[in-house]
C-alpha atoms as a PDB file:
ATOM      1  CA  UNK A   1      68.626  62.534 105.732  1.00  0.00           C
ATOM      2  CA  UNK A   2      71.353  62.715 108.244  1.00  0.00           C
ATOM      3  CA  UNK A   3      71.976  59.205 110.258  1.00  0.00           C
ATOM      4  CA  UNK A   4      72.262  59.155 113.924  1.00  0.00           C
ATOM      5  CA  UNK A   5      74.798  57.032 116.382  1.00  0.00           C
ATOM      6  CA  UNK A   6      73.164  55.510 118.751  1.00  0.00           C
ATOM      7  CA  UNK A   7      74.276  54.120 122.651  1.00  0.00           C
ATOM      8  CA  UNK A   8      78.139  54.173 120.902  1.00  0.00           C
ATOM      9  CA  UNK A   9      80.407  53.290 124.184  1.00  0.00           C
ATOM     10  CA  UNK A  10      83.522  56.566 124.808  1.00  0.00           C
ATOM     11  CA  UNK A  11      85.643  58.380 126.287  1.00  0.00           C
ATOM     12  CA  UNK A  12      86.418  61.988 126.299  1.00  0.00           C
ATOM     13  CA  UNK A  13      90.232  62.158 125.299  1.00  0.00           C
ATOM     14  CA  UNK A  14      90.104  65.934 125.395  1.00  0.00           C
ATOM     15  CA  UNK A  15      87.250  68.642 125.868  1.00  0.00           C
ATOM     16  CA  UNK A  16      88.147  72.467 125.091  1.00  0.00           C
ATOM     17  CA  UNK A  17      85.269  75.774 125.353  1.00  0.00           C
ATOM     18  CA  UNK A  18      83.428  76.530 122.052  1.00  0.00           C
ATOM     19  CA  UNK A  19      81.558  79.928 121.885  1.00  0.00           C
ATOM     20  CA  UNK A  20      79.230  80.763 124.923  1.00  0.00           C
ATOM     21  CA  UNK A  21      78.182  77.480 126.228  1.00  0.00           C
ATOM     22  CA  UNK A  22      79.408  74.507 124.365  1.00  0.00           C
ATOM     23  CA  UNK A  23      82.434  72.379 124.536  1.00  0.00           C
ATOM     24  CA  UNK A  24      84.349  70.211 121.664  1.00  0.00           C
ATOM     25  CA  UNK A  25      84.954  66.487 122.319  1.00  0.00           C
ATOM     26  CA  UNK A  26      87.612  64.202 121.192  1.00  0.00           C
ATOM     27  CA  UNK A  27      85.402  61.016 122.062  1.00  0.00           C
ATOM     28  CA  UNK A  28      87.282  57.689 121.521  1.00  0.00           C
ATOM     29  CA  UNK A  29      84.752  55.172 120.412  1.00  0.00           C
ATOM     30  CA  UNK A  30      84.474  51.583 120.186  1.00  0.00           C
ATOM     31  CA  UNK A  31      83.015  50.834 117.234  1.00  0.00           C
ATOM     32  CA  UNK A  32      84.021  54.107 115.230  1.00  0.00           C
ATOM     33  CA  UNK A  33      87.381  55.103 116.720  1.00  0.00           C
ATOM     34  CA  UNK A  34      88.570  58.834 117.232  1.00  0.00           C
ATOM     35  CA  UNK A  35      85.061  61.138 117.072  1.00  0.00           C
ATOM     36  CA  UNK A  36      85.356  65.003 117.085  1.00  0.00           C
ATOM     37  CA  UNK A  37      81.857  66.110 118.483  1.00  0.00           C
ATOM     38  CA  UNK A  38      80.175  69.447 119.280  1.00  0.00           C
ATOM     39  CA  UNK A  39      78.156  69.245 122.715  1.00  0.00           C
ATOM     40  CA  UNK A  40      75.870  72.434 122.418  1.00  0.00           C
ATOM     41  CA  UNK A  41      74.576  74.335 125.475  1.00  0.00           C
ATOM     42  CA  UNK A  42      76.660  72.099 128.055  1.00  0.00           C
ATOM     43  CA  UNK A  43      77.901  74.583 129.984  1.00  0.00           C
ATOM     44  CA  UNK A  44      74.701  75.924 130.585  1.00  0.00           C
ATOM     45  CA  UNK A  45      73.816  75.515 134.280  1.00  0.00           C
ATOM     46  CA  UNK A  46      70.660  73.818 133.670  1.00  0.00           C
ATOM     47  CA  UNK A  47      72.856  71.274 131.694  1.00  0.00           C
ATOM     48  CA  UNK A  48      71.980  67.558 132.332  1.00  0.00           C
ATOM     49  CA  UNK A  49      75.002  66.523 130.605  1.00  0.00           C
ATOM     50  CA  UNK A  50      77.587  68.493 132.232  1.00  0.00           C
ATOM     51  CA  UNK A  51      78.137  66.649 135.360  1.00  0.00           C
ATOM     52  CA  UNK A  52      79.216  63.836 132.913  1.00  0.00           C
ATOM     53  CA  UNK A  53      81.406  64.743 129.967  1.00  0.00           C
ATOM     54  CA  UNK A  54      84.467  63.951 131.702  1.00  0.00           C
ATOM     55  CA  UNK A  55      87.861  62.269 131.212  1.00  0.00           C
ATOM     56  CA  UNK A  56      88.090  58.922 132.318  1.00  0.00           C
ATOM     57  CA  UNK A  57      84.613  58.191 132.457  1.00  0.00           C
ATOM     58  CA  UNK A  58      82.927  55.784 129.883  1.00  0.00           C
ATOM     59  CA  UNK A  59      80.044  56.870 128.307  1.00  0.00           C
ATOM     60  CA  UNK A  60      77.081  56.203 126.321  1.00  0.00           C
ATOM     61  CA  UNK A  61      76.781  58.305 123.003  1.00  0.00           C
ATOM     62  CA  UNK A  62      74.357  59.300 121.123  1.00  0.00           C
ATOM     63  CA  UNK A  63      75.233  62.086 117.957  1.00  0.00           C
ATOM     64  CA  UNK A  64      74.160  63.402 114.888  1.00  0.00           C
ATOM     65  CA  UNK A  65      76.522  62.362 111.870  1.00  0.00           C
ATOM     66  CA  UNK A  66      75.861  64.773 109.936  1.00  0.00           C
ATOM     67  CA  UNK A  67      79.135  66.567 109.192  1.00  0.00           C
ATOM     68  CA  UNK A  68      82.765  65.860 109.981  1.00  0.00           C
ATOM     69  CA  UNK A  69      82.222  67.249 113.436  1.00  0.00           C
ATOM     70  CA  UNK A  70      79.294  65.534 114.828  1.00  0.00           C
ATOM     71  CA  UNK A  71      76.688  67.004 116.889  1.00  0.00           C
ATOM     72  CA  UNK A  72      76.151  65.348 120.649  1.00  0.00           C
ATOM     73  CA  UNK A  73      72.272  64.293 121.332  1.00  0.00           C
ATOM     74  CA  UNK A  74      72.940  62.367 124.358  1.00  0.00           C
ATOM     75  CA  UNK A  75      75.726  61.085 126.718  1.00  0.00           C
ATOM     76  CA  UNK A  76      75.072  58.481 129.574  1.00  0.00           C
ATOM     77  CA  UNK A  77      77.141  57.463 132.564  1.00  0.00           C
ATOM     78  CA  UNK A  78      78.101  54.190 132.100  1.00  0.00           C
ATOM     79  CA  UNK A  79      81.404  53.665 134.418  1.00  0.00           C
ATOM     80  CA  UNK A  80      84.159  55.884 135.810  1.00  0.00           C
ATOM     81  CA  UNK A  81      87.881  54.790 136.617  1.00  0.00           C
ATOM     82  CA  UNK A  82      88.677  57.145 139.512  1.00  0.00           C
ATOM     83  CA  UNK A  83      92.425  57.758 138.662  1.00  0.00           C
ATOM     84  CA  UNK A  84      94.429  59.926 141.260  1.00  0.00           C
ATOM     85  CA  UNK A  85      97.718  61.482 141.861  1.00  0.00           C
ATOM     86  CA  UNK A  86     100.641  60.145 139.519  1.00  0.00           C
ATOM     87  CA  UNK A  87      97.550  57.746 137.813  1.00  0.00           C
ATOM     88  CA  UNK A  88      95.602  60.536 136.519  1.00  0.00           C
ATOM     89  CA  UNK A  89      99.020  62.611 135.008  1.00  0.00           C
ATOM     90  CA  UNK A  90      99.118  59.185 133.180  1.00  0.00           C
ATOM     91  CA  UNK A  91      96.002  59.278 131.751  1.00  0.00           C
ATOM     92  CA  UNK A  92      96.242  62.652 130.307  1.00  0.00           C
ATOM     93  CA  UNK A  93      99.551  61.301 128.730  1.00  0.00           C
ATOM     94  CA  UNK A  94      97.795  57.747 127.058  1.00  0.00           C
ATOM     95  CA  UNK A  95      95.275  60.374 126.658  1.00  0.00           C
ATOM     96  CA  UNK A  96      97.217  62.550 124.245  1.00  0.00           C
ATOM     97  CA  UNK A  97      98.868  59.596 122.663  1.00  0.00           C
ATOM     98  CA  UNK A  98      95.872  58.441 120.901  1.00  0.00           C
ATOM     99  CA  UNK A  99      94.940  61.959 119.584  1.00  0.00           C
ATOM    100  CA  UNK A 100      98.574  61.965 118.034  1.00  0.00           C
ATOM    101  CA  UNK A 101      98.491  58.550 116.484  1.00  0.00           C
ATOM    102  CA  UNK A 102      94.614  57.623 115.774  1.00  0.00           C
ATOM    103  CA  UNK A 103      93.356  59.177 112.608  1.00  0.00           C
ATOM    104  CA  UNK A 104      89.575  59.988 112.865  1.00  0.00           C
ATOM    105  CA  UNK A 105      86.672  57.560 112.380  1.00  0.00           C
ATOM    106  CA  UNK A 106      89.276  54.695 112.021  1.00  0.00           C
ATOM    107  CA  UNK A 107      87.855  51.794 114.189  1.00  0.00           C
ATOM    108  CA  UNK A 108      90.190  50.410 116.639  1.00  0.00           C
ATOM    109  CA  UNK A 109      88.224  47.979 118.640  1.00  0.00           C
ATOM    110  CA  UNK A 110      91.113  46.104 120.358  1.00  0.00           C
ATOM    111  CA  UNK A 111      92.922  49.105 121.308  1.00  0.00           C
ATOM    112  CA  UNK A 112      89.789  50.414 122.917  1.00  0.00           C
ATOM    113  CA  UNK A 113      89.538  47.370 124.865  1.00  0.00           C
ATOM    114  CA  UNK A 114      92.764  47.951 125.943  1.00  0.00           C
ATOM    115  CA  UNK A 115      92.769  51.590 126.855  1.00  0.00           C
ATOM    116  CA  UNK A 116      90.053  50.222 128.914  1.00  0.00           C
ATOM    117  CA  UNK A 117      92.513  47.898 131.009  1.00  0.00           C
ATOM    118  CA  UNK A 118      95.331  50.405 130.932  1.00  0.00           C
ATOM    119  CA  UNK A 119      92.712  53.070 132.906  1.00  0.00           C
ATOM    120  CA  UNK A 120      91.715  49.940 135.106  1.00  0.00           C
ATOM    121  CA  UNK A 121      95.155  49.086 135.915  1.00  0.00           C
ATOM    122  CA  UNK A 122      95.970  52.769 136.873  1.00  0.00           C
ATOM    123  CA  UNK A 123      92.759  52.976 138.889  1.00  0.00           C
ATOM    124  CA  UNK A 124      93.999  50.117 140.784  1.00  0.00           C
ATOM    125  CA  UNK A 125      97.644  51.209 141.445  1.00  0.00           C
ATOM    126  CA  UNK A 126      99.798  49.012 139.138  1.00  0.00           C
ATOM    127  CA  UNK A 127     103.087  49.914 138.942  1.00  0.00           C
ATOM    128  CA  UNK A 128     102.559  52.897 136.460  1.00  0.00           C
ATOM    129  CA  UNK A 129     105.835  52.591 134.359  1.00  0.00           C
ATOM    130  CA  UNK A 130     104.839  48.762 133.332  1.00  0.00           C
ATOM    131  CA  UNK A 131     101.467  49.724 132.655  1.00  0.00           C
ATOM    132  CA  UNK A 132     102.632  52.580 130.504  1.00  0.00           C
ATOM    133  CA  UNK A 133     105.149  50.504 128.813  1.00  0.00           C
ATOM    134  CA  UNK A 134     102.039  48.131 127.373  1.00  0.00           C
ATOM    135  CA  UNK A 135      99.855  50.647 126.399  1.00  0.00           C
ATOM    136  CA  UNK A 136     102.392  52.216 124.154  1.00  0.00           C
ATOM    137  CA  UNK A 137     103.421  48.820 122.909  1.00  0.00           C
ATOM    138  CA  UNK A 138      99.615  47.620 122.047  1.00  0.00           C
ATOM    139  CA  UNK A 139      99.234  51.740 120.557  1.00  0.00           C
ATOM    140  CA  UNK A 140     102.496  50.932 118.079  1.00  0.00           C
ATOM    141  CA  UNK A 141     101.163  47.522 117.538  1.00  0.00           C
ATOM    142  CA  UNK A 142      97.387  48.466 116.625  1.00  0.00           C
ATOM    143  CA  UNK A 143      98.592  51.464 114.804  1.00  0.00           C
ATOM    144  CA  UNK A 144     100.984  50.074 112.676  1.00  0.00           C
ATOM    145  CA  UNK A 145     103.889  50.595 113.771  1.00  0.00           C
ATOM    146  CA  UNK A 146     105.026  47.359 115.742  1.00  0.00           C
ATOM    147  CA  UNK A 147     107.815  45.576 115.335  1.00  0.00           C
ATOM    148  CA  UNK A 148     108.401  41.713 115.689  1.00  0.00           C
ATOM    149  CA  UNK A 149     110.605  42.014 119.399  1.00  0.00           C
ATOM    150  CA  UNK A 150     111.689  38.157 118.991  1.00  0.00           C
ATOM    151  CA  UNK A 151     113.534  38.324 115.549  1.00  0.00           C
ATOM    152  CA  UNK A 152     116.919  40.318 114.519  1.00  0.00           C
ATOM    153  CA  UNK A 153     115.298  42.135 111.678  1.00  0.00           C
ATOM    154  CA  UNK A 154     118.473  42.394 109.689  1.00  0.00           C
ATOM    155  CA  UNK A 155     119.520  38.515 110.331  1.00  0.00           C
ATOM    156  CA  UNK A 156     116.285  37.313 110.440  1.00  0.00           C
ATOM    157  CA  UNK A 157     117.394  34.879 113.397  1.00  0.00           C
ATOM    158  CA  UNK A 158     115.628  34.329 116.613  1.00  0.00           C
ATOM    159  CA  UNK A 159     116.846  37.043 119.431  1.00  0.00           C
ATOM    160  CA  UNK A 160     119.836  36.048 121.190  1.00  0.00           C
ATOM    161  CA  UNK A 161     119.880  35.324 124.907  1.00  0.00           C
ATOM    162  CA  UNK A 162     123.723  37.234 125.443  1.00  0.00           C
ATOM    163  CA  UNK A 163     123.094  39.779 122.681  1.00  0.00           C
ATOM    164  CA  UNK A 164     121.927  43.430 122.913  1.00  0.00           C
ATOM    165  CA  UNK A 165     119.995  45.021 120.266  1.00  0.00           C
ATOM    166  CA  UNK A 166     118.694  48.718 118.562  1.00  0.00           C
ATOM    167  CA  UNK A 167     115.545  49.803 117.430  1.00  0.00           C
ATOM    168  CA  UNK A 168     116.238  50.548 113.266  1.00  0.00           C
ATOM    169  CA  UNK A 169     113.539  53.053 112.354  1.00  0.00           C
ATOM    170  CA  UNK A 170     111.428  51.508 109.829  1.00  0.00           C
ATOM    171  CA  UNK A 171     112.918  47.968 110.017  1.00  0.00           C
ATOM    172  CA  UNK A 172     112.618  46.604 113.490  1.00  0.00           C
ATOM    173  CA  UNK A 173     115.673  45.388 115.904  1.00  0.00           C
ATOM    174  CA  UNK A 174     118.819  44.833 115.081  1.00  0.00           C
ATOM    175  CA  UNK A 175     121.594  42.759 117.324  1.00  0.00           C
ATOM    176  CA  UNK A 176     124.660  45.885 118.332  1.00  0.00           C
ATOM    177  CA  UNK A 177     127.396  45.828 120.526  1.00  0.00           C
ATOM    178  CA  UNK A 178     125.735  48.666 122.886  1.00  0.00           C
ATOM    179  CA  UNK A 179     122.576  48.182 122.078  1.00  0.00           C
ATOM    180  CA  UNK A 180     119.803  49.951 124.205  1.00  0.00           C
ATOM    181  CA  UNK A 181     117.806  46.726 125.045  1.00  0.00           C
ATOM    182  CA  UNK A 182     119.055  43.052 126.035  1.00  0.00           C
ATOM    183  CA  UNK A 183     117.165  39.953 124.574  1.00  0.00           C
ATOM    184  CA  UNK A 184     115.725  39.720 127.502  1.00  0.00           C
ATOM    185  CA  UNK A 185     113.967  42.622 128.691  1.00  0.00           C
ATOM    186  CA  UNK A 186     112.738  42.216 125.077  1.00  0.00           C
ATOM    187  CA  UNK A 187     111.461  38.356 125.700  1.00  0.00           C
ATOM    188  CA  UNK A 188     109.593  39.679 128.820  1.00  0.00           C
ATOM    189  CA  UNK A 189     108.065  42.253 126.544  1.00  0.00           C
ATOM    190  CA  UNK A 190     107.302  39.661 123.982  1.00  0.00           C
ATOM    191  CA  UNK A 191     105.624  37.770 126.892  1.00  0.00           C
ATOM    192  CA  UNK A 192     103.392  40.368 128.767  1.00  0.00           C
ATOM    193  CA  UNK A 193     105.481  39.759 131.759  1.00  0.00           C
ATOM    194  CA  UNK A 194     106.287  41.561 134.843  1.00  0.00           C
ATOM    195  CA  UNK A 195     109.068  44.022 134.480  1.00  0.00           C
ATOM    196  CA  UNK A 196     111.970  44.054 136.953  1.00  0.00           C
ATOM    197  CA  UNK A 197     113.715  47.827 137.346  1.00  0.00           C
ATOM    198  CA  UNK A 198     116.276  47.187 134.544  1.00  0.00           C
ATOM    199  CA  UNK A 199     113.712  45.788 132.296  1.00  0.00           C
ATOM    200  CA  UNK A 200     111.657  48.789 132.690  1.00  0.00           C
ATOM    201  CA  UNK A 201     114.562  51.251 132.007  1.00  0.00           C
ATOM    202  CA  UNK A 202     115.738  49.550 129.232  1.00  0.00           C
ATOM    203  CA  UNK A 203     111.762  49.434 128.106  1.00  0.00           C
ATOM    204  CA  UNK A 204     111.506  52.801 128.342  1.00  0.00           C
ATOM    205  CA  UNK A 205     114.070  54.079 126.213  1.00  0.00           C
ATOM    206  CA  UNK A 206     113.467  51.855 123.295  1.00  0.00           C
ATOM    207  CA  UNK A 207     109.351  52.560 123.575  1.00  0.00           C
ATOM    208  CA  UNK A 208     110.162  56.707 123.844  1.00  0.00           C
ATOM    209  CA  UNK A 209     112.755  55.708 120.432  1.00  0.00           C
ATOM    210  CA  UNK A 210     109.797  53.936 118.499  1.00  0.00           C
ATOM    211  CA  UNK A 211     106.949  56.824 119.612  1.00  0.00           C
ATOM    212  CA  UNK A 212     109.677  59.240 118.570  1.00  0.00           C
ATOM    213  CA  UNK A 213     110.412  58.016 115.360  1.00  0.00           C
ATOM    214  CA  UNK A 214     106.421  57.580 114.505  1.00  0.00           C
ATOM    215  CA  UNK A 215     105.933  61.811 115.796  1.00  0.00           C
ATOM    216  CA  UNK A 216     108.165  62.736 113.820  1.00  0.00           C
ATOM    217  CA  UNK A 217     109.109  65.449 116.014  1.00  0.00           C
ATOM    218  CA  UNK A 218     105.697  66.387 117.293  1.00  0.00           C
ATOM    219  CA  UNK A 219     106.285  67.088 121.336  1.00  0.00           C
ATOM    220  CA  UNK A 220     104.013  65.605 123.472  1.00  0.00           C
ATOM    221  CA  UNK A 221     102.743  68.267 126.311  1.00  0.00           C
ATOM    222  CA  UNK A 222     101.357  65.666 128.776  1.00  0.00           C
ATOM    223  CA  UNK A 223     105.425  63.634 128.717  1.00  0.00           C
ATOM    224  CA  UNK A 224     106.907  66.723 129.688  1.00  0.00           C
ATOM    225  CA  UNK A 225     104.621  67.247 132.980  1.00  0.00           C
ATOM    226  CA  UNK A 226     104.843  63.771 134.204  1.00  0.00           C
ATOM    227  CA  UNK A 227     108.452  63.410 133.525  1.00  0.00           C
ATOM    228  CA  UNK A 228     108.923  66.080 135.803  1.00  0.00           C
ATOM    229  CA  UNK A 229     106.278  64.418 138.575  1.00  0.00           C
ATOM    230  CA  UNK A 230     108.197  61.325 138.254  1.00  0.00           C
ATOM    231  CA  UNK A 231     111.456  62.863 139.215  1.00  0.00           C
ATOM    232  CA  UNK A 232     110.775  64.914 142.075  1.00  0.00           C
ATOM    233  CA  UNK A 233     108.640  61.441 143.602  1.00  0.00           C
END
């Protein structure tokens, strides 16, 4: 007897036409993580759920699990973060970074909570580069992929206040010469903090090196388009 998921809390990540009248979801869930669905009939006009199976919006699910790609009952409004201009190129890119790093039905309940603040913060106009910069971080960190940013992973000492360091793919940071981040746009990091304008370059360069190294070469559509919507701002 198949089971059914009740009132499960999501967000559309990604919807794409199926056949005449349906659509496929990407949901990310809170309790189940990454959920490929099948909404039948939703493009009907008579629809009730149409108006809202949208990005951005959190909903209440309710599906069939029945088969890898489960079958949409029921979706209910529960909240929407109204993200505009440069905000909502952002979420299409935080958007696409969980499809490329979250592997299906693997619960992530902290890094929903924080997608969550990351769409807040963008609704709200927070400087969009920090905000970006600690949603990747949290993503590497709740994916598996984090690094400790307050220990010379070669040395094992405690970061250096006049030293510069490099990300070393699957080892961490490591104290050099020329290094592409100074101990203290790291320690910030470490801390949450605000980023200054050199912090955020310098956080920027070493976060695109660790994504990099985890795609393995796997381009990232939504980077492309708001690199280019950053530079002509």
């Amino acid at each position: 007897m198949s089971a059914v998921v009740h009132l499960q809390s999501g967000y559309i990540l990604q919807h794409r036409p199926y056949r005449e009248s349906s659509l496929l979801l990407e949901v990310f869930t809170a309790d189940h993580g990454l959920v490929p669905m099948l909404a039948k009939g939703v493009r009907k006009e008579k629809s009730r759920m149409a108006g809202v199976l949208l990005p951005f919006t959190q909903l209440s699910f309710s599906y069939l699990d029945r088969h890898e790609l489960k079958t949409l009952i029921r979706a209910e409004y529960l909240n929407n973060h109204d993200l505009q201009r440069l905000a909502l190129y952002c979420g299409f890119y935080v958007n696409e970074l969980l499809q490329k790093f979250l592997h299906k039905h693997d619960s992530h309940p902290q890094l929903f909570v924080c997608y969550q603040h990351c769409l807040q913060r963008l609704a709200a106009q927070h400087p969009v580069e920090e905000v970006l910069r600690y949603f990747e971080l949290q993503l590497l960190r709740e994916t598996g992929y984090g690094v400790q940013l307050d220990v010379d992973c070669r040395s094992g000492q405690t970061i250096q206040a006049d030293q510069r360091y490099d990300f070393i793919a699957a080892e961490g940071l490591s104290a050099a010469v020329n290094g592409m981040v100074s101990a203290q746009t790291l320690t910030l990091l470490a801390a949450g903090a605000p980023l200054d304008a050199a912090a955020l370059q310098e956080a920027k360069q070493l976060l695109r090196r660790m994504l990099d190294t985890c795609l393995q070469g796997q381009s990232l559509h939504s980077r492309d388009v708001l690199s280019k919507i950053i530079k002509y701002l």
